[in-house]
N, C-alpha and C. Protein backbone atom coordinates (compact mmCIF):
# COMPACT_ATOMS: atom_id res chain seq x y z
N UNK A 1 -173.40 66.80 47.04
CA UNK A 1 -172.79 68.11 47.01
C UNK A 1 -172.60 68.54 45.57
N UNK A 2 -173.08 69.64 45.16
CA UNK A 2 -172.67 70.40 44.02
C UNK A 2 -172.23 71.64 44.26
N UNK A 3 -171.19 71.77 43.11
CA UNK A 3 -170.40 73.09 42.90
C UNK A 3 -171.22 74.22 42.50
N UNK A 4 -171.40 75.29 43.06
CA UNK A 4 -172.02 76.42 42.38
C UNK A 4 -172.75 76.72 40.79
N UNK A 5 -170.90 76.78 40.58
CA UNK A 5 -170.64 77.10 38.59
C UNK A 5 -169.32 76.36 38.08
N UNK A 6 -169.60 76.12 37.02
CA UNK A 6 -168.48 75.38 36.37
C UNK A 6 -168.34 76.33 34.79
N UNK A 7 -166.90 76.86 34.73
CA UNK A 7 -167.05 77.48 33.36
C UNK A 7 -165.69 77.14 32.68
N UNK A 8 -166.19 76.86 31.17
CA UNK A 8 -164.94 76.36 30.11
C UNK A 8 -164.79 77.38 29.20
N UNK A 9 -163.54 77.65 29.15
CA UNK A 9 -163.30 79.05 27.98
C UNK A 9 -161.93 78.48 27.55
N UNK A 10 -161.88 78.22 26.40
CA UNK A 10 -160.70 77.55 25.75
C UNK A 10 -159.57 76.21 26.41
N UNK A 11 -160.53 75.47 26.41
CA UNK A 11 -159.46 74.38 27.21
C UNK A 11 -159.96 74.47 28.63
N UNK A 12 -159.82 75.70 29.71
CA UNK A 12 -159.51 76.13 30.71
C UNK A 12 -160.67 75.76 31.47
N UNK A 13 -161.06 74.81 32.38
CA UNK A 13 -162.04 75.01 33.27
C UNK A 13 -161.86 75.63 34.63
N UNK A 14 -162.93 76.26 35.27
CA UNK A 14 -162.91 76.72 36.45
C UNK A 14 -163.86 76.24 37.26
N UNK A 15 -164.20 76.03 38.40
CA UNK A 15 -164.90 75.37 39.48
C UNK A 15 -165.21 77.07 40.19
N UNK A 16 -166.61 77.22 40.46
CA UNK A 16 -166.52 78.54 41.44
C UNK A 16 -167.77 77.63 42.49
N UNK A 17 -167.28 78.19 43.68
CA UNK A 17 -168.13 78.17 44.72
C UNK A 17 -168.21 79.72 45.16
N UNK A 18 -169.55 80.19 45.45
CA UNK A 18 -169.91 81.58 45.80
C UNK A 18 -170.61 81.41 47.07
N UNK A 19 -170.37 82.50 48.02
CA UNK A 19 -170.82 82.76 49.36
C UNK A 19 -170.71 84.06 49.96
N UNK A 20 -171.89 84.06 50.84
CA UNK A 20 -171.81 85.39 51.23
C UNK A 20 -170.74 85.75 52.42
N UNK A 21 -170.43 85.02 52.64
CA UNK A 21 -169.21 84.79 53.84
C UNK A 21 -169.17 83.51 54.42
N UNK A 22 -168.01 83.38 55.24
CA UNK A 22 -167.24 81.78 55.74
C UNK A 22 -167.13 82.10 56.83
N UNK A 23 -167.18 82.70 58.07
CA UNK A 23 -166.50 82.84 58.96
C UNK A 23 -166.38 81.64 60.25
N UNK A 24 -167.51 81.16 60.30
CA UNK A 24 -167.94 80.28 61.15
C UNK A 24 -167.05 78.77 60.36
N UNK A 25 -166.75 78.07 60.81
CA UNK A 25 -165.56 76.80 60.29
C UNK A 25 -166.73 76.18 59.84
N UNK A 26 -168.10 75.69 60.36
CA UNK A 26 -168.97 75.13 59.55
C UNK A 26 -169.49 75.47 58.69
N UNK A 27 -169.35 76.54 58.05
CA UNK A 27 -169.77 77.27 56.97
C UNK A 27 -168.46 76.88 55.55
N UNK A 28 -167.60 77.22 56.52
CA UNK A 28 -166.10 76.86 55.49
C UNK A 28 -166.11 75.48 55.23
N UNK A 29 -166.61 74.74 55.88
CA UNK A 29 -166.22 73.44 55.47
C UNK A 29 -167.36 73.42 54.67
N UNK A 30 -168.39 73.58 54.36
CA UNK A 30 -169.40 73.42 53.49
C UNK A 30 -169.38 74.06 52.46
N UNK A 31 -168.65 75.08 52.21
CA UNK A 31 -168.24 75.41 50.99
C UNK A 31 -167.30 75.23 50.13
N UNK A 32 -166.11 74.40 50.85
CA UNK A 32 -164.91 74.13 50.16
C UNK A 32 -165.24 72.54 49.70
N UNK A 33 -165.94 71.85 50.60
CA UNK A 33 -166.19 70.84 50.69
C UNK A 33 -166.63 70.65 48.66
N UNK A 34 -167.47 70.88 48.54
CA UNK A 34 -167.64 70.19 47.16
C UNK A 34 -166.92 70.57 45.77
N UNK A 35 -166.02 71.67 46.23
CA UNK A 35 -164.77 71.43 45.44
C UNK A 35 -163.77 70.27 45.40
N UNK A 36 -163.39 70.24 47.24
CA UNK A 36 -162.33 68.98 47.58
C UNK A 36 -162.94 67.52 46.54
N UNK A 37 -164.07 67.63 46.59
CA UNK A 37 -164.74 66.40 46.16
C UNK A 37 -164.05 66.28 44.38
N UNK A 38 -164.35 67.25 44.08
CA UNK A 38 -163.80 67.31 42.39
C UNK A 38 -162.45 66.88 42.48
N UNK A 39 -162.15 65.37 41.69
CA UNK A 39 -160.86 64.64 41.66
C UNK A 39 -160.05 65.54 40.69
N UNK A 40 -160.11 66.43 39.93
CA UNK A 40 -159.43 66.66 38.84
C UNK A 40 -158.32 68.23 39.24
N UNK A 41 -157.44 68.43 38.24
CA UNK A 41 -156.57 69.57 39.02
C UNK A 41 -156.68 70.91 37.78
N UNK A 42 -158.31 71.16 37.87
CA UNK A 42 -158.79 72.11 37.29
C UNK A 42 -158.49 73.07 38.23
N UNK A 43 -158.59 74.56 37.83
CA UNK A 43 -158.92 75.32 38.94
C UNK A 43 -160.26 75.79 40.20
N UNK A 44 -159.86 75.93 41.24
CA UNK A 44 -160.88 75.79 42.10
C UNK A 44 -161.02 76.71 42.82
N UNK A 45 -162.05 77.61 42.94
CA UNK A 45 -162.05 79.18 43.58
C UNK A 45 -163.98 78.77 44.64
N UNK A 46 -163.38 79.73 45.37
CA UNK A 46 -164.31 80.56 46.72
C UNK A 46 -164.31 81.90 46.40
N UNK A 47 -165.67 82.49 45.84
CA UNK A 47 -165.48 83.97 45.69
C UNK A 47 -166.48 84.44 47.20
N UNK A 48 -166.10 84.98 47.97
CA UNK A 48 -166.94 85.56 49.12
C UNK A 48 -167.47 86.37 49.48
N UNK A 49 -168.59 87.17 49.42
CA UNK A 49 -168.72 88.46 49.43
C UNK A 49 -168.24 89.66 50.59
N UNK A 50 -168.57 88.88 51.67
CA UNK A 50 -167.72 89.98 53.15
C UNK A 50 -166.89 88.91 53.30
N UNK A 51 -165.82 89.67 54.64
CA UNK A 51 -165.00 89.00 55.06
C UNK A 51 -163.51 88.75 54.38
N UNK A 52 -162.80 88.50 55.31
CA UNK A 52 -160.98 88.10 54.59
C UNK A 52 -160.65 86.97 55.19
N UNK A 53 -159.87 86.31 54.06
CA UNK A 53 -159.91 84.98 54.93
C UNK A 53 -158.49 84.96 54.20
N UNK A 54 -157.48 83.58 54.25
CA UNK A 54 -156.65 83.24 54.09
C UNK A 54 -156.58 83.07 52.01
N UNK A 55 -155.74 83.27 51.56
CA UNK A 55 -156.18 83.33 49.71
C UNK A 55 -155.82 81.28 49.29
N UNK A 56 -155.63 80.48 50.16
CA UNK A 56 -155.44 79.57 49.92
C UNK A 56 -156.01 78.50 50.83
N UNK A 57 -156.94 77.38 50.29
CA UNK A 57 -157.06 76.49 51.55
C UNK A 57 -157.10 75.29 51.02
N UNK A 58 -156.25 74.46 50.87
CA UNK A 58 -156.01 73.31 50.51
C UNK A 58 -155.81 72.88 49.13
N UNK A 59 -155.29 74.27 48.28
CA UNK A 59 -155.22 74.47 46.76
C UNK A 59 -156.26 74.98 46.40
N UNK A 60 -157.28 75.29 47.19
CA UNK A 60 -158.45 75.84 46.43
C UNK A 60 -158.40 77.24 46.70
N UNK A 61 -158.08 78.31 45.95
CA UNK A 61 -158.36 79.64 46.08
C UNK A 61 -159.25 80.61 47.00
N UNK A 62 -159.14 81.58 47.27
CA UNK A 62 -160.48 82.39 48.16
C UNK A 62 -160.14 83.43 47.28
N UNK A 63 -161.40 84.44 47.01
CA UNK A 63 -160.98 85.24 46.33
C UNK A 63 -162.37 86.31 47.02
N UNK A 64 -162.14 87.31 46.99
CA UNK A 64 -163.22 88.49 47.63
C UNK A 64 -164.11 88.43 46.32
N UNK A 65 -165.39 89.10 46.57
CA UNK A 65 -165.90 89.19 45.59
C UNK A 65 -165.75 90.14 44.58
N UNK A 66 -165.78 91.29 45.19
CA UNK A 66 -164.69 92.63 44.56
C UNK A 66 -163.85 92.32 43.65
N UNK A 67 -162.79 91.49 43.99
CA UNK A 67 -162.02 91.39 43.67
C UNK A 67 -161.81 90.55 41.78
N UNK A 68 -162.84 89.69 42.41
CA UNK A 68 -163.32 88.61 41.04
C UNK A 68 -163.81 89.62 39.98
N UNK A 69 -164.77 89.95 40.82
CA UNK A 69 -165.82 90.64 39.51
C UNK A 69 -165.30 91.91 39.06
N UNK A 70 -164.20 92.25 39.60
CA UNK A 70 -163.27 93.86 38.81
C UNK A 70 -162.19 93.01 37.98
């Protein structure tokens, strides 16, 4: 399993996983999944393009895509 993107800007890393939507639970688990895997307590985001989902799932962020990229 690999993470999408990984980006460092002063110190700060971020973990992004990108998708066009989660809705189906096997979809969600395959995308959160190789964040959970990352041992470290960097930050960890789901940007999604459709869909609303819950903004938190197990410390790892959801974030719309809209929302990221404004």
């Amino acid at each position: 399993m690999r993470v999408d993107f990984a980006a460092v800007k002063d110190g700060r890393v971020l973990y992004v996983q990108a998708t066009d939507e989660m809705r189906a639970s096997e979809t969600r688990e395959r995308e959160i999944a190789p964040l959970k895997s990352i041992r470290d307590n960097h930050e960890k985001i789901v940007v999604a393009r459709q869909g609303s989902y819950d903004t938190d799932i197990d410390g790892i962020r959801i974030v719309s895509a809209r929302d990221f990229f404004l």
